[in-house]
N, C-alpha and C. Protein backbone atom coordinates (compact mmCIF):
# COMPACT_ATOMS: atom_id res chain seq x y z
N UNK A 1 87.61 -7.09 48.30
CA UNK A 1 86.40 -6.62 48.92
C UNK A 1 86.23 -5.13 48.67
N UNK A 2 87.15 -4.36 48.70
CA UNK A 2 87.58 -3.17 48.45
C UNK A 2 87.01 -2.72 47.11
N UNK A 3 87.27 -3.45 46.33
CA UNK A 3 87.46 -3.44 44.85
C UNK A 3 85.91 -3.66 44.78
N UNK A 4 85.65 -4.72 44.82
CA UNK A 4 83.74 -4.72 44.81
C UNK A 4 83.18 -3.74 45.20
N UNK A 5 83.19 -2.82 46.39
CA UNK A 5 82.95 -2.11 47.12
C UNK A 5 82.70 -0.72 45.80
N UNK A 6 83.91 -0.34 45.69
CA UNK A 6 84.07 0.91 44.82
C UNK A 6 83.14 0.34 43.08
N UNK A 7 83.95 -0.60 42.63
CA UNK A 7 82.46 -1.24 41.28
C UNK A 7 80.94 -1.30 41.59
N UNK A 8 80.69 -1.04 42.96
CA UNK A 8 78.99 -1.12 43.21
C UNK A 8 78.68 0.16 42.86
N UNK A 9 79.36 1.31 43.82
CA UNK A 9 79.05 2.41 44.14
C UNK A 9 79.20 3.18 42.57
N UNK A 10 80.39 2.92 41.93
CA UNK A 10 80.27 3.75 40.66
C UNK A 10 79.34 3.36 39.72
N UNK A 11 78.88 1.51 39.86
CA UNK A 11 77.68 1.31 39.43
C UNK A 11 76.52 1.97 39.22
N UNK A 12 75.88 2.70 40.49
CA UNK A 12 75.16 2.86 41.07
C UNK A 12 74.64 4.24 41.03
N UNK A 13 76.03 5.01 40.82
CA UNK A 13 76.36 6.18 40.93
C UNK A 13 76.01 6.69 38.81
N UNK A 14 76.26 6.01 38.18
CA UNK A 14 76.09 6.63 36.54
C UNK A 14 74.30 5.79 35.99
N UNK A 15 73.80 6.74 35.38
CA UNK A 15 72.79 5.46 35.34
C UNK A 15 73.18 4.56 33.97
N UNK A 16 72.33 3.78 33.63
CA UNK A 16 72.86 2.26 32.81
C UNK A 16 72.27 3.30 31.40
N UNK A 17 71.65 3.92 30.90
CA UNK A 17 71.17 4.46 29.65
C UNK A 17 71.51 6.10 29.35
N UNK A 18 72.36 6.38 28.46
CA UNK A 18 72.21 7.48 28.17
C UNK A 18 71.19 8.69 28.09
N UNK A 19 70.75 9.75 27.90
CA UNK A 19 69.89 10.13 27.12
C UNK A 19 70.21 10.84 25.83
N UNK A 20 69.54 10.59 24.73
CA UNK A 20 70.21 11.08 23.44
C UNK A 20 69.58 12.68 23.64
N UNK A 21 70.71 13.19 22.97
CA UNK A 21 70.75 15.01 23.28
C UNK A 21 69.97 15.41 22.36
N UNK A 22 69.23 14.88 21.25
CA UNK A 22 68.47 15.25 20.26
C UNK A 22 67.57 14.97 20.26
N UNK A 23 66.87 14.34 20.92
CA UNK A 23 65.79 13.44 20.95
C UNK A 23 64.69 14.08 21.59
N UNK A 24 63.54 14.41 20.38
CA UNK A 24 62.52 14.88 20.76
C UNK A 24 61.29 14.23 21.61
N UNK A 25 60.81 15.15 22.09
CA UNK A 25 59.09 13.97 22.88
C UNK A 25 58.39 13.62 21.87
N UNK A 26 57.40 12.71 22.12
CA UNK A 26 57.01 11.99 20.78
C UNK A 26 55.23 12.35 21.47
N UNK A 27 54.98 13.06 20.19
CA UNK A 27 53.32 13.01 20.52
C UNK A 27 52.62 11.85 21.14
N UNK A 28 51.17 11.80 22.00
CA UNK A 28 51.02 10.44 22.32
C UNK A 28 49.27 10.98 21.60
N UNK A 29 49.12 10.18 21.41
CA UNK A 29 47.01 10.72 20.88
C UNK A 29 46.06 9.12 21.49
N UNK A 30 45.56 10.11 21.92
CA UNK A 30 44.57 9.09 23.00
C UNK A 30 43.54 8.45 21.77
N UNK A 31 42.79 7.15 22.13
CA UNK A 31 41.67 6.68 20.95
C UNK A 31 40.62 6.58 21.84
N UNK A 32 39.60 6.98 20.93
CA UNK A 32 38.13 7.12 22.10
C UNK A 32 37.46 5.39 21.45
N UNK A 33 37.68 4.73 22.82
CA UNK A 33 37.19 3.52 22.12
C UNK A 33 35.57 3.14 22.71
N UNK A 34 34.83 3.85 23.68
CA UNK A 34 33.43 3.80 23.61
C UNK A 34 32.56 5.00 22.54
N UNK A 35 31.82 4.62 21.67
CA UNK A 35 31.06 5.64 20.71
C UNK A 35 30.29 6.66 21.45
N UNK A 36 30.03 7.59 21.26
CA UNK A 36 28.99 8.84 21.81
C UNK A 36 27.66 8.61 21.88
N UNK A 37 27.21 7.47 20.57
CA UNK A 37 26.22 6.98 20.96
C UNK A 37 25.70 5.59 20.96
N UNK A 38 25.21 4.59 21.85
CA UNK A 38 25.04 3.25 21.29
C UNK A 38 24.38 2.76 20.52
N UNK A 39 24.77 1.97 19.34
CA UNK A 39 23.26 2.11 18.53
C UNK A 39 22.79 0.51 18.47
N UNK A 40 21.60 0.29 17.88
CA UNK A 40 21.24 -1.27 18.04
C UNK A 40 21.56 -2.32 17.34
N UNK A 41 23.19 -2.23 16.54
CA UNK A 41 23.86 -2.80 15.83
C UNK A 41 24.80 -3.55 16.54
N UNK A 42 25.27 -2.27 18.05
CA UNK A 42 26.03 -2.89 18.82
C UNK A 42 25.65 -3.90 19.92
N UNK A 43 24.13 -3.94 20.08
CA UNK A 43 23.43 -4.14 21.38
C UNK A 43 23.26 -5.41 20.40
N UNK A 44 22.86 -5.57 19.32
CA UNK A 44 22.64 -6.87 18.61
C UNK A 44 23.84 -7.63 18.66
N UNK A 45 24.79 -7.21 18.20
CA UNK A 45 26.20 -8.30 18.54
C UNK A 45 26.13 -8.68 19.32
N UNK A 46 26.01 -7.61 20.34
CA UNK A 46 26.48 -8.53 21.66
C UNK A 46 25.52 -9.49 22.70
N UNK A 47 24.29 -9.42 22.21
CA UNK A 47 23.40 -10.39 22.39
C UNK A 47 23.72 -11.82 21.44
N UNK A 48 24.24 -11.57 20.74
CA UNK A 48 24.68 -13.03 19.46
C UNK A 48 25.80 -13.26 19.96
N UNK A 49 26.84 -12.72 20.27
CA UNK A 49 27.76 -13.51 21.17
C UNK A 49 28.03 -13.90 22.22
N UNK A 50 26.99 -13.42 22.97
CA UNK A 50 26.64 -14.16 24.55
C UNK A 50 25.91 -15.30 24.11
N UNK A 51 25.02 -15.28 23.29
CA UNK A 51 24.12 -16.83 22.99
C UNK A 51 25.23 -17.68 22.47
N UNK A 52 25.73 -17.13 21.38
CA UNK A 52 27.47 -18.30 21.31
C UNK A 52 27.83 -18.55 22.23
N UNK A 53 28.18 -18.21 23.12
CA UNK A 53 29.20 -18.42 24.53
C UNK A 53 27.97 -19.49 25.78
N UNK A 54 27.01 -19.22 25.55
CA UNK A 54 25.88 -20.23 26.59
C UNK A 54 25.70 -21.46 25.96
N UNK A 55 26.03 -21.15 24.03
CA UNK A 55 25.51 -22.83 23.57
C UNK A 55 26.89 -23.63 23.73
N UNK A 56 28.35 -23.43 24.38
CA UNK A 56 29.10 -24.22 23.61
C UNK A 56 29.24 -25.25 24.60
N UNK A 57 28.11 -25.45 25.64
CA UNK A 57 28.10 -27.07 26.17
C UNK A 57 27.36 -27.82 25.55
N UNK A 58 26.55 -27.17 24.29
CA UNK A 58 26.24 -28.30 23.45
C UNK A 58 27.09 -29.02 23.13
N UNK A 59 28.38 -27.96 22.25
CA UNK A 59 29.46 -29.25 21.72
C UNK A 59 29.72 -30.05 22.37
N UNK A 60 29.99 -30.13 23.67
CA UNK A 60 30.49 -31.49 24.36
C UNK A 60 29.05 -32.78 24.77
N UNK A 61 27.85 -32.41 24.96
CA UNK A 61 27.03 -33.20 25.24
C UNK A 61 27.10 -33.97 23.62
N UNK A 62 26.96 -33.29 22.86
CA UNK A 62 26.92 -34.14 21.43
C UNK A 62 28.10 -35.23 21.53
N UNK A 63 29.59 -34.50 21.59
CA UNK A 63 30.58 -35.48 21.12
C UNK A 63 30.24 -36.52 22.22
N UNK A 64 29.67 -36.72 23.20
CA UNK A 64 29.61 -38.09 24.46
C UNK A 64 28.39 -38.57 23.54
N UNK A 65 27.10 -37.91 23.40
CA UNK A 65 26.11 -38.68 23.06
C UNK A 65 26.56 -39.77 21.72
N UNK A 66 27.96 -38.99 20.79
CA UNK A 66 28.14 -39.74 19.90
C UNK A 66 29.11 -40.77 20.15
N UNK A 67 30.15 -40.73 21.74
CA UNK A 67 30.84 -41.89 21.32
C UNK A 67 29.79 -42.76 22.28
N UNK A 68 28.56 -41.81 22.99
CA UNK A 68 28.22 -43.94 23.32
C UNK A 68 27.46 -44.29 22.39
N UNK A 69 26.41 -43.75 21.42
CA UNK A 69 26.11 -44.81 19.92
C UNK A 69 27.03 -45.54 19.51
N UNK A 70 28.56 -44.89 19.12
CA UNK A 70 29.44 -45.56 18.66
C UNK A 70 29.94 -46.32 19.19
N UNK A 71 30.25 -46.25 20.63
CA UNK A 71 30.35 -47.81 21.18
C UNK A 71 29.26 -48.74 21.87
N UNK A 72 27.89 -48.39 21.53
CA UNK A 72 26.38 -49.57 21.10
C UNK A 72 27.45 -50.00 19.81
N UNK A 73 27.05 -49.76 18.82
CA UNK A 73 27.52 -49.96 17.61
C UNK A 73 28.55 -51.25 17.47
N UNK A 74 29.88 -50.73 17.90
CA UNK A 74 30.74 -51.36 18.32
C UNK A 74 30.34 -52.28 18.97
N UNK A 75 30.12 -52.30 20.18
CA UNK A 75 29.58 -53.54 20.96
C UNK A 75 28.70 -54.50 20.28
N UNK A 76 27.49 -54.09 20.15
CA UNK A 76 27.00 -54.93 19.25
C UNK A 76 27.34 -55.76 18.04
N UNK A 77 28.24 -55.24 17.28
CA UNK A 77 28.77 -56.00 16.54
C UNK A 77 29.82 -56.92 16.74
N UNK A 78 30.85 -57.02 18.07
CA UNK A 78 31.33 -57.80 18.35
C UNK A 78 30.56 -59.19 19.09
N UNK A 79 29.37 -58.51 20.19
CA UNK A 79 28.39 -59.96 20.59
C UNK A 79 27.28 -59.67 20.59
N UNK A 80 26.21 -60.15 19.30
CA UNK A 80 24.95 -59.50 19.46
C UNK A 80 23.74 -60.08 20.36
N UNK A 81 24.34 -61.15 20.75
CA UNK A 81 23.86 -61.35 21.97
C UNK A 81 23.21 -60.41 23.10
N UNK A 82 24.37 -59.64 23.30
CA UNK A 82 23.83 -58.69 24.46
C UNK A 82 23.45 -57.62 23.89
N UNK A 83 22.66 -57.56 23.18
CA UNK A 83 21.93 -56.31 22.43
C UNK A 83 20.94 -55.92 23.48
N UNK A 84 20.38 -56.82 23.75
CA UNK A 84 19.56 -55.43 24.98
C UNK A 84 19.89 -55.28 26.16
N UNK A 85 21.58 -55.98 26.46
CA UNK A 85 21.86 -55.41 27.76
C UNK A 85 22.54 -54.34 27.33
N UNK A 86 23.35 -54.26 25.94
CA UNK A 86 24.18 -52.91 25.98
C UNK A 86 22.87 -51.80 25.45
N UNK A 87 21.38 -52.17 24.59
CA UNK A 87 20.87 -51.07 24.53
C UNK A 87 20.76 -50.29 26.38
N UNK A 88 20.72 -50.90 27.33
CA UNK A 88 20.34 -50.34 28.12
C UNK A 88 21.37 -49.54 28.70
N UNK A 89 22.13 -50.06 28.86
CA UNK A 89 23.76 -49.32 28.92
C UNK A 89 24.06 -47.70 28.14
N UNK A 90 23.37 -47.80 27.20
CA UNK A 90 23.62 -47.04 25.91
C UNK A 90 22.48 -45.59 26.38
N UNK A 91 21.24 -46.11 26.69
CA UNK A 91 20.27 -45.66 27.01
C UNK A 91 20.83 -44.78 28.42
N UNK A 92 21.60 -45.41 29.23
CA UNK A 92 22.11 -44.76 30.91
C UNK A 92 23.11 -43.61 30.29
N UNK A 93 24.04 -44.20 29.03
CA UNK A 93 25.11 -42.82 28.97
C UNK A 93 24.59 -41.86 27.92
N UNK A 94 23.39 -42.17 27.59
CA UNK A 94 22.99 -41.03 26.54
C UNK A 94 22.28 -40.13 27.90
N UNK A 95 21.63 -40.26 28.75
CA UNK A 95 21.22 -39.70 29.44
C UNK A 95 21.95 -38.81 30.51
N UNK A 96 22.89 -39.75 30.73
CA UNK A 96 24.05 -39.41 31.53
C UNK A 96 25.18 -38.15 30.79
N UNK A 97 25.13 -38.10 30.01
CA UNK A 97 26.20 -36.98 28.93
C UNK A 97 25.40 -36.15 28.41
N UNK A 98 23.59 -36.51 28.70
CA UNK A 98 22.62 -34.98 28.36
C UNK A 98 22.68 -34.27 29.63
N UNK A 99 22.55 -34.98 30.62
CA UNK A 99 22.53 -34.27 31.89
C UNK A 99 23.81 -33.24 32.41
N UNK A 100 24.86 -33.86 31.52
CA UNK A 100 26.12 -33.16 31.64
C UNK A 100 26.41 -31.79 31.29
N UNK A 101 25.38 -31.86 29.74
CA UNK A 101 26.00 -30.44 29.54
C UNK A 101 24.78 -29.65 29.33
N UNK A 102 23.12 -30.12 30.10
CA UNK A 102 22.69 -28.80 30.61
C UNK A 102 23.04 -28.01 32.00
């Protein structure tokens, strides 16, 4: 207990990193990252990448609108029988997956 006691304290007591005796400060240089003036090159980007960022619930209304054609499709070709119960079916999730991603 003793022994722990004195290994904490001299622990505690040196710090864990040297400092090297030669070792100079190292310049730091700041970067000016807003421009002095804004011009309408920048105001244009960033109007084009906010409209990117509002359309990308298109992508997902498309990929639904396309798997329920594809499974009309499907369906139908296994019983064409129910062709106009699955058009109507087809008709509820196309509507249903537009409503989704306005």
């Amino acid at each position: 207990m003793l022994a722990a006691r004195m290994c904490t304290r001299v622990a505690l007591a040196r710090p864990l990193v040297q400092p090297l005796a030669s070792a100079t400060p190292v310049s730091v240089r700041s970067i000016q990252t807003t421009p002095a003036q804004l011009d309408e090159s920048m105001e244009n980007a960033a109007k084009f990448i906010g409209a990117g960022c509002a359309t990308i619930g298109v992508a997902g209304s498309g990929a639904g609108i396309g798997s329920v054609f594809g499974s009309l499709v499907e369906g139908y070709a296994r019983n064409p029988s129910l062709k106009q119960q699955l058009f109507s079916y087809c008709i509820l999730g196309f509507a249903l997956s537009e409503a989704m991603g306005l």
